[in-house]
C-alpha atoms as a PDB file:
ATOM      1  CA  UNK A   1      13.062  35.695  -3.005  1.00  0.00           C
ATOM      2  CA  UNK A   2      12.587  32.301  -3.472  1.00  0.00           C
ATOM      3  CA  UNK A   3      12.176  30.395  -7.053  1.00  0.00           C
ATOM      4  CA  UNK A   4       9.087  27.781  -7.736  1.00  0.00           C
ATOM      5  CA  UNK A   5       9.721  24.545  -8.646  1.00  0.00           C
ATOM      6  CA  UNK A   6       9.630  23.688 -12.122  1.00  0.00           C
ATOM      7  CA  UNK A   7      10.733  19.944 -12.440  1.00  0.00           C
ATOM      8  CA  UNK A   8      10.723  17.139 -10.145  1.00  0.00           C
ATOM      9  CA  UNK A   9      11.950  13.794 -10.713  1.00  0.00           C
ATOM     10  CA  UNK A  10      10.497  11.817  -8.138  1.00  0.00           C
ATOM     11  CA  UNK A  11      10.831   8.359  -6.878  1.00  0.00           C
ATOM     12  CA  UNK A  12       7.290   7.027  -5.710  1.00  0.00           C
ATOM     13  CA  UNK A  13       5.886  10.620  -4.561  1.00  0.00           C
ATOM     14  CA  UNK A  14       4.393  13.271  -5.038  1.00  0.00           C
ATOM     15  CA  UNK A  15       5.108  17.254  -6.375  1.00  0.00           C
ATOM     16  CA  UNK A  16       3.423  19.901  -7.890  1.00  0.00           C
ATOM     17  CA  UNK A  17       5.432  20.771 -10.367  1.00  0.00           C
ATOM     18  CA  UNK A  18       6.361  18.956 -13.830  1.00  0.00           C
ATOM     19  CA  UNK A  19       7.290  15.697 -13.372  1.00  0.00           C
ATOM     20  CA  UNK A  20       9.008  12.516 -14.548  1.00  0.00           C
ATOM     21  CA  UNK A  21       8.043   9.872 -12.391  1.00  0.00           C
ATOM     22  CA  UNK A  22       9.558   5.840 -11.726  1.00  0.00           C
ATOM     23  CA  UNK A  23       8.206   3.492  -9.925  1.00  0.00           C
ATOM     24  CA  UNK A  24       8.941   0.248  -9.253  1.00  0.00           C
ATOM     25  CA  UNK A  25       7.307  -2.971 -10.064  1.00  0.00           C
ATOM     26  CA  UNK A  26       6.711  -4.285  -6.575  1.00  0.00           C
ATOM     27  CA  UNK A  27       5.965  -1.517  -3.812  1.00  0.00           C
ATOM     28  CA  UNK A  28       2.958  -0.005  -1.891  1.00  0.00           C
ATOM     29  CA  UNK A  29       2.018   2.273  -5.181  1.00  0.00           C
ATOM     30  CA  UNK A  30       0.563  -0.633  -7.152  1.00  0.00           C
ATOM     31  CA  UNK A  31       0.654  -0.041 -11.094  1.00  0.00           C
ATOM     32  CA  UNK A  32      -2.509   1.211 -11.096  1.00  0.00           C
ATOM     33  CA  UNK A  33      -2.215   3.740  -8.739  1.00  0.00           C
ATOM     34  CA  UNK A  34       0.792   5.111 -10.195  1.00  0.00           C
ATOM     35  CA  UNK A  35      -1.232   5.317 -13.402  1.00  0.00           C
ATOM     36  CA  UNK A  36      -4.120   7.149 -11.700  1.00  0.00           C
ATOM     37  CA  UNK A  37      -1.788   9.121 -10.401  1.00  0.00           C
ATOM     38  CA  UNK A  38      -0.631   9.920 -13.800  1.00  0.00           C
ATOM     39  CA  UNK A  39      -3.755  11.009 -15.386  1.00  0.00           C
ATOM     40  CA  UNK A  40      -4.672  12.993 -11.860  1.00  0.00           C
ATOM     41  CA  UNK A  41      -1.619  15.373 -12.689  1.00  0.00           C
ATOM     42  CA  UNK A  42      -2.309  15.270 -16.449  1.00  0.00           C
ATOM     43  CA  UNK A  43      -6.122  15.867 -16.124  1.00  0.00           C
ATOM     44  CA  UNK A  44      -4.953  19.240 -13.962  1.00  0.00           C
ATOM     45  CA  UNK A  45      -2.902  20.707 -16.749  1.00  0.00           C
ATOM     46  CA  UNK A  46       0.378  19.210 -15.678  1.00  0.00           C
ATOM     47  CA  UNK A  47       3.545  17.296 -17.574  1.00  0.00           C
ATOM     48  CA  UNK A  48       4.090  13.816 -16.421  1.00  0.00           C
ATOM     49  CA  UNK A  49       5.779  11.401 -17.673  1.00  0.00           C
ATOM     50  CA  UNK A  50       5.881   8.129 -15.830  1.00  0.00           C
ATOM     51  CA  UNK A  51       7.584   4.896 -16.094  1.00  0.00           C
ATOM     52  CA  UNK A  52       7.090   2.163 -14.529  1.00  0.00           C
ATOM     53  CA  UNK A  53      10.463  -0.458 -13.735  1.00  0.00           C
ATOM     54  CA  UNK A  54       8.532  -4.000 -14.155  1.00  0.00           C
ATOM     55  CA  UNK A  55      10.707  -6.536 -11.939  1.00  0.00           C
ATOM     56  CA  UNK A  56      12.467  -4.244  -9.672  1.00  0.00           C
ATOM     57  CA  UNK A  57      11.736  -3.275  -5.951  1.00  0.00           C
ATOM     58  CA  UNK A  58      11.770   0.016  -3.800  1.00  0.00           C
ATOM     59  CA  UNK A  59      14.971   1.434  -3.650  1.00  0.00           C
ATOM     60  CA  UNK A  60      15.970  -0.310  -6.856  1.00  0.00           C
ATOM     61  CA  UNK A  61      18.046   3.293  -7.993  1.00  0.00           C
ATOM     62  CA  UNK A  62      19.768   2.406  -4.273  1.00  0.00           C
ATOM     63  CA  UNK A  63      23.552   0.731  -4.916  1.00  0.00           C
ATOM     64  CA  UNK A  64      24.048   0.702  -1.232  1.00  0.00           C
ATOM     65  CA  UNK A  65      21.622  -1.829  -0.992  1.00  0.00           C
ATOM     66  CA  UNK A  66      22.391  -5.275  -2.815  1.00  0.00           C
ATOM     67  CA  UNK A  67      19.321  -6.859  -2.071  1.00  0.00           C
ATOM     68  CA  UNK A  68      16.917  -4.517  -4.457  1.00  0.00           C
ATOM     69  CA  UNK A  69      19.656  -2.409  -6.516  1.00  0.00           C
ATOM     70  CA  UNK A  70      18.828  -2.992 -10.100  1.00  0.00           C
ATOM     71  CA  UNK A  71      21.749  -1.989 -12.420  1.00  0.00           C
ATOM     72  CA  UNK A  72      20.482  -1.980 -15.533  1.00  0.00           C
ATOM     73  CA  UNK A  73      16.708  -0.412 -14.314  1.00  0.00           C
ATOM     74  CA  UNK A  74      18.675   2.237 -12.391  1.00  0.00           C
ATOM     75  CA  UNK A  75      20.820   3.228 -15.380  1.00  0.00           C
ATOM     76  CA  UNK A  76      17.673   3.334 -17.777  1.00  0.00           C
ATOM     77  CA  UNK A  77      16.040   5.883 -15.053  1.00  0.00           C
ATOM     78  CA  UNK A  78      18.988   8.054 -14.266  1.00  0.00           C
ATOM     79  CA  UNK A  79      19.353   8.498 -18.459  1.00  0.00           C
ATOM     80  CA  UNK A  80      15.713   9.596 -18.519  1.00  0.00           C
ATOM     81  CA  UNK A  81      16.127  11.571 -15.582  1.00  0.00           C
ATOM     82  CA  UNK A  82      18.885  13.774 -17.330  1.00  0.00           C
ATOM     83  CA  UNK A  83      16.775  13.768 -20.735  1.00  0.00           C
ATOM     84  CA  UNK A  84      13.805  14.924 -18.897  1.00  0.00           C
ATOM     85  CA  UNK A  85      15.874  17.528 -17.266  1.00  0.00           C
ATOM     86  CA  UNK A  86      17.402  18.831 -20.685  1.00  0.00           C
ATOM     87  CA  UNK A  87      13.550  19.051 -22.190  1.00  0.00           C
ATOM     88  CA  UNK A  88      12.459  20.860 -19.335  1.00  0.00           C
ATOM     89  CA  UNK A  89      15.235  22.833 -17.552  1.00  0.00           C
ATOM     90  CA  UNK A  90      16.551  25.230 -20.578  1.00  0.00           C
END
């Protein structure tokens, strides 16, 4: 038998289940929409927590790919990725 999901970490998407959210600063998800997003998830009863990396461009978590990989952005989301997996995960 199969588990639900309870935490996501997603990279410009979507889930259903609790989430912790980055997007980037330039992408197809403008700030707004990522915002709407947000309070769409929120307004349904759900834990989100979104952040959004001002500067940076898709893929920016991406170290294979020198043209957008953002060091210091990436490191900053992987550390809240783990935190938001110890809040949520035990």
């Amino acid at each position: 038998m199969s588990k639900p999901i309870r935490v996501t970490i997603i990279y410009n998407s979507k889930s259903k289940s609790e989430e912790c959210d980055a997007y980037c600063g330039v992408d197809w998800a403008s700030p707004e929409a990522a915002h709407a997003f947000e309070l769409k998830l929120r307004d349904a009863g759900k834990h989100a927590q979104f952040y959004m990396y001002t500067g940076t461009e898709h893929a920016f978590f991406n170290d294979s790919r020198p043209e957008v990989y953002n060091e210091a952005a990436a490191n900053l989301s992987w550390d809240r990725t783990i935190a938001f997996f110890n809040a949520h995960l035990k």
